[in-house]
PDB file of N, CA and C in Angstrom:
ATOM      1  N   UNK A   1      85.752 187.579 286.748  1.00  0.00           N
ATOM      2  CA  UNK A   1      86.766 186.831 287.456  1.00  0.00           C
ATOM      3  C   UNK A   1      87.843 187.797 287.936  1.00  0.00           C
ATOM      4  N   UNK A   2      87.906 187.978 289.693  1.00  0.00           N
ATOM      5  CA  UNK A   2      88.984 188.720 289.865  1.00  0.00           C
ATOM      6  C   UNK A   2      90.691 187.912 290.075  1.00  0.00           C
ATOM      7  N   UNK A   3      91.483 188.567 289.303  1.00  0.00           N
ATOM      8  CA  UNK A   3      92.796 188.110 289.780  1.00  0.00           C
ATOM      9  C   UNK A   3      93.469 188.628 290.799  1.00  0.00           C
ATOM     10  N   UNK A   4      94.259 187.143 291.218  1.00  0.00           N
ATOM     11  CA  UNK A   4      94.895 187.463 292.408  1.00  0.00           C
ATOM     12  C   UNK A   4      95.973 188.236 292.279  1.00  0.00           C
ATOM     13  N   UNK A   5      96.585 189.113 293.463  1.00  0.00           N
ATOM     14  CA  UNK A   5      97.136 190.186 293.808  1.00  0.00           C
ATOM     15  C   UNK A   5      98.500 190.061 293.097  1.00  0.00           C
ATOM     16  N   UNK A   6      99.197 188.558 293.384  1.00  0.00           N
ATOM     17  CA  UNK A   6     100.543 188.416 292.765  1.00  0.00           C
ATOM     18  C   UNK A   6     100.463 188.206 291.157  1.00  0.00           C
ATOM     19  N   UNK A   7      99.106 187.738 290.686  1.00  0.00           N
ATOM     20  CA  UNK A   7      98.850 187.531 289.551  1.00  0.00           C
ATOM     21  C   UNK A   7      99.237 188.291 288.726  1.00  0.00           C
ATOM     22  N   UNK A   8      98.394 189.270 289.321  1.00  0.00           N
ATOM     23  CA  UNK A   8      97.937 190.706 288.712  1.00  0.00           C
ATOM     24  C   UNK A   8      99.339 191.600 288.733  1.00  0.00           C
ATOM     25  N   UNK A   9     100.276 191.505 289.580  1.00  0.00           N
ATOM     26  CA  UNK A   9     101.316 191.953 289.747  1.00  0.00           C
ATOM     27  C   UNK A   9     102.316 191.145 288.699  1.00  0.00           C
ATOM     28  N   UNK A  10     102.493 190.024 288.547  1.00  0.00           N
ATOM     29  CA  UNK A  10     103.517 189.543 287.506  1.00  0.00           C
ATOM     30  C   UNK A  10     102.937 189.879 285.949  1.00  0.00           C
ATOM     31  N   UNK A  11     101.357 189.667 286.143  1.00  0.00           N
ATOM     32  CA  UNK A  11     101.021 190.279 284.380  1.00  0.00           C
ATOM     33  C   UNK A  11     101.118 191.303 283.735  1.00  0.00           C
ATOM     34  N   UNK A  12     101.516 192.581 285.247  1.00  0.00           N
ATOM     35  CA  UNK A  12     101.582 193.737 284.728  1.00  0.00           C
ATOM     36  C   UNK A  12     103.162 194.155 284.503  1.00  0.00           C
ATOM     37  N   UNK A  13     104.104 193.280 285.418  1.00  0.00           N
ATOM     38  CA  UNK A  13     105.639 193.185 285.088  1.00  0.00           C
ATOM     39  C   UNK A  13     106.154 192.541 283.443  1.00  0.00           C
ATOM     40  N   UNK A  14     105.131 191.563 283.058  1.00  0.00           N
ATOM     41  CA  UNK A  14     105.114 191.090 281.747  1.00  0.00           C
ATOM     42  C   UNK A  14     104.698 192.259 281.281  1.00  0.00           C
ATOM     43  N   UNK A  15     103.195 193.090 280.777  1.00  0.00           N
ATOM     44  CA  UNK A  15     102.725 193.322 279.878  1.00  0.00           C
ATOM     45  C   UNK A  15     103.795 194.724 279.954  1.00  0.00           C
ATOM     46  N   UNK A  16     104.522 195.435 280.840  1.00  0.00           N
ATOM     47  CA  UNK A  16     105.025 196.245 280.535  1.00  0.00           C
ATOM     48  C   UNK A  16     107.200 196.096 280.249  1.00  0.00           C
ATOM     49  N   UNK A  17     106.772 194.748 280.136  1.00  0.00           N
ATOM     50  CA  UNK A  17     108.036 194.390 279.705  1.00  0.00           C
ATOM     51  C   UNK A  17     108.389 194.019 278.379  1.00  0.00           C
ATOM     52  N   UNK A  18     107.154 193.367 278.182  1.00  0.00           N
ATOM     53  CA  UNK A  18     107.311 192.513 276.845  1.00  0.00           C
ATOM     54  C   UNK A  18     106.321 193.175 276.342  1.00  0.00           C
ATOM     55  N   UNK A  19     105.231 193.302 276.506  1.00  0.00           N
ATOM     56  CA  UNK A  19     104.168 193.989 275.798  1.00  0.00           C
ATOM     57  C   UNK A  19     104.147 195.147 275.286  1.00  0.00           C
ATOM     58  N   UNK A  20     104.621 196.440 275.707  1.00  0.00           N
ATOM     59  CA  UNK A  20     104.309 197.996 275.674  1.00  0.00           C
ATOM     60  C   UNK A  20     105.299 198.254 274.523  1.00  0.00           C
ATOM     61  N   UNK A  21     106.776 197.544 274.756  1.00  0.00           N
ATOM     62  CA  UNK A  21     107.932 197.765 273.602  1.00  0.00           C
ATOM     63  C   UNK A  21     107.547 196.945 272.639  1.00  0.00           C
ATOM     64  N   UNK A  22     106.323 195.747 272.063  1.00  0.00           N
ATOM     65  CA  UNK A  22     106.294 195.382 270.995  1.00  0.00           C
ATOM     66  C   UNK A  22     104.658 196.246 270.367  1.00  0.00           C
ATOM     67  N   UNK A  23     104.466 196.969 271.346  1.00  0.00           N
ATOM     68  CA  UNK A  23     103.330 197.851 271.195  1.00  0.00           C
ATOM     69  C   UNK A  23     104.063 199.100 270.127  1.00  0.00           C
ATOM     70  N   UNK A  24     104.842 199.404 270.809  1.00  0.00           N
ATOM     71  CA  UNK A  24     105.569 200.917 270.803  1.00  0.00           C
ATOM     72  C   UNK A  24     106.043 200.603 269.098  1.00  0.00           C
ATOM     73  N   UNK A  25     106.445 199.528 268.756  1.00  0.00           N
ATOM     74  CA  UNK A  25     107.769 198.797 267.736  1.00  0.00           C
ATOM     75  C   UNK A  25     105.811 198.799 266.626  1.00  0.00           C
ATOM     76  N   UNK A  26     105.118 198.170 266.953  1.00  0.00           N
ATOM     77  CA  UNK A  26     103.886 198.085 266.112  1.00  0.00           C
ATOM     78  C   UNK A  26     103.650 199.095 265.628  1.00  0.00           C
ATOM     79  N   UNK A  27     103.312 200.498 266.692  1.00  0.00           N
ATOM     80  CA  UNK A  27     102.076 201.783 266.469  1.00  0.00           C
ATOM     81  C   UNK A  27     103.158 202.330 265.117  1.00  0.00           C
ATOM     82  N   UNK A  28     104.773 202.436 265.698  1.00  0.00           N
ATOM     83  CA  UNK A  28     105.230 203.193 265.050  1.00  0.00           C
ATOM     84  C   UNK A  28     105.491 202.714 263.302  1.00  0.00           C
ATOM     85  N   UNK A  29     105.698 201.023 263.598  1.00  0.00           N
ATOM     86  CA  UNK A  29     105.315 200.625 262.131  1.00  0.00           C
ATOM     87  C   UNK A  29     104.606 200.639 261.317  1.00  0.00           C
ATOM     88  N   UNK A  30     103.646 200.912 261.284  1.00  0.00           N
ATOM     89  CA  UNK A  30     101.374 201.300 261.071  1.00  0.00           C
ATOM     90  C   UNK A  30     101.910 202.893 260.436  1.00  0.00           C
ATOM     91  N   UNK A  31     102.473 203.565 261.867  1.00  0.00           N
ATOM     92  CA  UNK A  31     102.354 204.867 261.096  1.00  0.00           C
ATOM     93  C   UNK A  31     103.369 205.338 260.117  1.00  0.00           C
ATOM     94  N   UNK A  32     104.786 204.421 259.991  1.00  0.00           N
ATOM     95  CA  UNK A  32     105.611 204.256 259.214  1.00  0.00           C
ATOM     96  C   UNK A  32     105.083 204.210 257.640  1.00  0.00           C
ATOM     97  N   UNK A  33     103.820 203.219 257.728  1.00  0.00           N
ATOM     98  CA  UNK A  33     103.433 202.860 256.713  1.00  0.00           C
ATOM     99  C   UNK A  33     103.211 203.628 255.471  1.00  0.00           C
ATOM    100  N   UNK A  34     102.287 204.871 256.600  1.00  0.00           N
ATOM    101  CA  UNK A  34     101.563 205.950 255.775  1.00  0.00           C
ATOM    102  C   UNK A  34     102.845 207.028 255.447  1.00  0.00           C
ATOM    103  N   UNK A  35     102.343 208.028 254.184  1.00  0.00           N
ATOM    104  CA  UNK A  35     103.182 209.186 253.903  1.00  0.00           C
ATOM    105  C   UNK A  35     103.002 210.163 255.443  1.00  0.00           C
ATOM    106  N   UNK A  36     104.088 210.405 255.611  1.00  0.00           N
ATOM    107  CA  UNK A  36     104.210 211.209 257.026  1.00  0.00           C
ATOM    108  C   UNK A  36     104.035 212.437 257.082  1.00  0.00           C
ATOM    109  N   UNK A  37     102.803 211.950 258.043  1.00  0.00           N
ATOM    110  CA  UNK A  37     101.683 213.877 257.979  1.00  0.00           C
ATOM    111  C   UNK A  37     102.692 214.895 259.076  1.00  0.00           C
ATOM    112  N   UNK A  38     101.931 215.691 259.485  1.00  0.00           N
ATOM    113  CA  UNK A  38     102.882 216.461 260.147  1.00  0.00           C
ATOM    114  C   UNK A  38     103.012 216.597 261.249  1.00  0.00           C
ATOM    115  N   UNK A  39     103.840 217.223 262.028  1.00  0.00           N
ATOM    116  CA  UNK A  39     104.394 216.855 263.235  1.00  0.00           C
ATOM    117  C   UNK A  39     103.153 216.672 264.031  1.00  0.00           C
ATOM    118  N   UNK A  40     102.619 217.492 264.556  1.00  0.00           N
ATOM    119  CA  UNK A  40     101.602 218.323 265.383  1.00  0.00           C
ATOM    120  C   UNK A  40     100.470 216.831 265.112  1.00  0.00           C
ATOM    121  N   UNK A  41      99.961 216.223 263.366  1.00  0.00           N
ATOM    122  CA  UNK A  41      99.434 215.282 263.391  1.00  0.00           C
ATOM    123  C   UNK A  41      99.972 214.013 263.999  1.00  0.00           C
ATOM    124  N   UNK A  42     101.043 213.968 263.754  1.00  0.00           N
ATOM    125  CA  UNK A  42     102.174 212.455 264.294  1.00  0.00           C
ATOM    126  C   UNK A  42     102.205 212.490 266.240  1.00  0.00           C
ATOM    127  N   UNK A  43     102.021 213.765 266.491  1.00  0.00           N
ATOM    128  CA  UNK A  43     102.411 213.619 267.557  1.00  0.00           C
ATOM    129  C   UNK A  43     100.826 213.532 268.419  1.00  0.00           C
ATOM    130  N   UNK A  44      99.858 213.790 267.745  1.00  0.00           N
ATOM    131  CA  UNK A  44      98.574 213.584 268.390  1.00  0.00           C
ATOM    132  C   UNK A  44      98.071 211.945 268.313  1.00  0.00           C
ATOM    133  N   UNK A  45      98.769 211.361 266.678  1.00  0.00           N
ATOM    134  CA  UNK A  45      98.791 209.647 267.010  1.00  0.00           C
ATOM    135  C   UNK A  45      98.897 209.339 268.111  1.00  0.00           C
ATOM    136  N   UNK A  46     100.513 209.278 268.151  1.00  0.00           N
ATOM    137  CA  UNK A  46     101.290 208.696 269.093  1.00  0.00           C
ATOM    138  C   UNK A  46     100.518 209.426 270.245  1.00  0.00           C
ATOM    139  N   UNK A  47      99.884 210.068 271.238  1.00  0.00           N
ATOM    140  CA  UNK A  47      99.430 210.648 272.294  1.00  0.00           C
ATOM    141  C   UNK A  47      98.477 209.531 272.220  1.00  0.00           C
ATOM    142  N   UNK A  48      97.781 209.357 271.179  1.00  0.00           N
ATOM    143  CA  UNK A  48      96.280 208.498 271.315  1.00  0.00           C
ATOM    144  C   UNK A  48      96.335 207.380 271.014  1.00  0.00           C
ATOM    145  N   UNK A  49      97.620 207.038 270.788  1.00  0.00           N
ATOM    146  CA  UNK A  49      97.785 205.027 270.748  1.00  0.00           C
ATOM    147  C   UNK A  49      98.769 205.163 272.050  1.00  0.00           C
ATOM    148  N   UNK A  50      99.185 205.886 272.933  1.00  0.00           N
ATOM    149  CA  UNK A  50      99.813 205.575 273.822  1.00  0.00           C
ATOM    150  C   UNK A  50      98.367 205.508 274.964  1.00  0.00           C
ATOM    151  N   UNK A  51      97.783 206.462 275.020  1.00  0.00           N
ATOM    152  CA  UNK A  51      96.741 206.469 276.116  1.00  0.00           C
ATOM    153  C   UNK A  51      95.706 205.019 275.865  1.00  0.00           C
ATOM    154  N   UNK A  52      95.595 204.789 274.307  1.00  0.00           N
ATOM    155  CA  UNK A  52      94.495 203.646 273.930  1.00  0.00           C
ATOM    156  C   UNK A  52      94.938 202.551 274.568  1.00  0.00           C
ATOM    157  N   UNK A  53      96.313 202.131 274.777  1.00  0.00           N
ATOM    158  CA  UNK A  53      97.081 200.666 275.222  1.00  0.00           C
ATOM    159  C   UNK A  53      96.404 200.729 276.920  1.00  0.00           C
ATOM    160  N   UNK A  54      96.158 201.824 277.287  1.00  0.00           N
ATOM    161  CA  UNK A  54      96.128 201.353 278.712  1.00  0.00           C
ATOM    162  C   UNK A  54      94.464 200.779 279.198  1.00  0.00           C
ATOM    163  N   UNK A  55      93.589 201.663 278.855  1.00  0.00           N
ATOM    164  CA  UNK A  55      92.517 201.398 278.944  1.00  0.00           C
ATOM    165  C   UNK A  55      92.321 199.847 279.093  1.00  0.00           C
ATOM    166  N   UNK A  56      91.743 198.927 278.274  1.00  0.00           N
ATOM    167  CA  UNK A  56      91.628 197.732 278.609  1.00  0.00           C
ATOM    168  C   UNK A  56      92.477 196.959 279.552  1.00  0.00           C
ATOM    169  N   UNK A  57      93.271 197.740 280.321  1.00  0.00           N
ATOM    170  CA  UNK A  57      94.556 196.899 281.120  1.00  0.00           C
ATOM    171  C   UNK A  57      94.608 197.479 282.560  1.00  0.00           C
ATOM    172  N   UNK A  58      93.083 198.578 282.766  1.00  0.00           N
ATOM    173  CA  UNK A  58      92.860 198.710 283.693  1.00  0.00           C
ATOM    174  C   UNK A  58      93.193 197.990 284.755  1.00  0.00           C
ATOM    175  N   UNK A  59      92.729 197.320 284.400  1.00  0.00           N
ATOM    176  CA  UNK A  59      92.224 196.234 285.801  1.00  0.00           C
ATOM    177  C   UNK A  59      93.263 195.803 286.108  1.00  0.00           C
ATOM    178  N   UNK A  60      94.202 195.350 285.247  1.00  0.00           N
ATOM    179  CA  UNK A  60      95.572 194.441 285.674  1.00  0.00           C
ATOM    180  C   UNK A  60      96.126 195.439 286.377  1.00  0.00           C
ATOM    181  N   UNK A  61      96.187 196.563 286.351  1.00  0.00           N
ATOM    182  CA  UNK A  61      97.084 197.833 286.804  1.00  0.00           C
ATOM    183  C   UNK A  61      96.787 198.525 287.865  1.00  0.00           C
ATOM    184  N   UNK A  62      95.898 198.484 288.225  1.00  0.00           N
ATOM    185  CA  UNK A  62      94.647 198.972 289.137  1.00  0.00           C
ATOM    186  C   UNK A  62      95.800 198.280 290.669  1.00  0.00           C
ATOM    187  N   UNK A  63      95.877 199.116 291.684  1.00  0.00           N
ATOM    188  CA  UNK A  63      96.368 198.557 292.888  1.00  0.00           C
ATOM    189  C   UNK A  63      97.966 198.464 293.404  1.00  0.00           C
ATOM    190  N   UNK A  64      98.098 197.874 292.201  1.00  0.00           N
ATOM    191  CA  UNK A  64      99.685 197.366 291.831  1.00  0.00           C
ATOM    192  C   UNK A  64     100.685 197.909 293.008  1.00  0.00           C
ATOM    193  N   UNK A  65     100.735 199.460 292.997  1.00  0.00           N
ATOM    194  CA  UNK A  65     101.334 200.230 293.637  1.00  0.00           C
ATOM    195  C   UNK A  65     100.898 199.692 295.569  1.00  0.00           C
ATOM    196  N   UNK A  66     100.221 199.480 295.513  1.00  0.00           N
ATOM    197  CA  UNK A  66      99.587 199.092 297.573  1.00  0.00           C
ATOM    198  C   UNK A  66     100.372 197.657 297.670  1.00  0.00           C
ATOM    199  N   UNK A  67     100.234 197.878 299.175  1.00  0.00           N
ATOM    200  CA  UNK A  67     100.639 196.495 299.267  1.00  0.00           C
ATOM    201  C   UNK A  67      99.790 195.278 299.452  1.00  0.00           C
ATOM    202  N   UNK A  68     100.339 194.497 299.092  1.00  0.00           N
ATOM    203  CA  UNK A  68      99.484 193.164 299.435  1.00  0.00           C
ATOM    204  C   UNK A  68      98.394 192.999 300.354  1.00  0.00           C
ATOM    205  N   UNK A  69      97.130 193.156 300.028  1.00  0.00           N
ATOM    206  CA  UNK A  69      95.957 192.915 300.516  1.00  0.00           C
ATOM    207  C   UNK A  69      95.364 191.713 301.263  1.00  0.00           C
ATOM    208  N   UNK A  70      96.435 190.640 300.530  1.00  0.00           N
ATOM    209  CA  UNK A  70      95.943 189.421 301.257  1.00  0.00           C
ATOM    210  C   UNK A  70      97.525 189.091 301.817  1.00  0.00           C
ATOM    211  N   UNK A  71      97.989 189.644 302.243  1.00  0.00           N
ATOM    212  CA  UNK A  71      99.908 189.200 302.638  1.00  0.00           C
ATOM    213  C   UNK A  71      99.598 189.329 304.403  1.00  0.00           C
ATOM    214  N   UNK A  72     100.634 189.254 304.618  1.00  0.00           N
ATOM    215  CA  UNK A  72     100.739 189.229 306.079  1.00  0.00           C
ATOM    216  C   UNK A  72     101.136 190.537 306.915  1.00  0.00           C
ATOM    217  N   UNK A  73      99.846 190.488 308.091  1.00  0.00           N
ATOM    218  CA  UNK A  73      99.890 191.287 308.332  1.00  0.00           C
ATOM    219  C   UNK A  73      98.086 192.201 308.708  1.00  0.00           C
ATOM    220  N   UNK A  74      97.240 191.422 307.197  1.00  0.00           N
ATOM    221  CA  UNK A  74      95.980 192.091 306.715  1.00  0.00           C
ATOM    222  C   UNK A  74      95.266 190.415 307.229  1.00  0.00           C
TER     223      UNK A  74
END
């Protein structure tokens, strides 16, 4: 199922509004959890739960930047 252009544009104004900062507030609580390894390890987490969030959100993100495909004009 493809979403539409404005769709896809307000879900990605949500998911990086509301979503990414209760992402960010999560990863760092998880790794809070554990005894705190060392920098060089902490900072390769955080590299690989920041890159992991995007993947599945491809698609919503994909375009975003062009303009309206179905707007006026096209």
């Amino acid at each position: 199922m493809a979403l539409r252009y404005k769709t896809r544009k307000w879900l990605s104004l949500l998911i990086l509004v509301v979503g990414l900062p209760l992402y960010i507030v999560a990863a760092v609580t998880i790794v809070g959890l554990f005894e705190r390894p060392s920098i060089l390890v902490e900072l390769l987490i955080y590299v690989g739960l920041g890159v992991l969030w995007a993947f599945p959100l491809k698609a919503v993100f994909k375009g975003i930047g062009q303009p309206d495909p179905d707007g006026p004009g096209h």
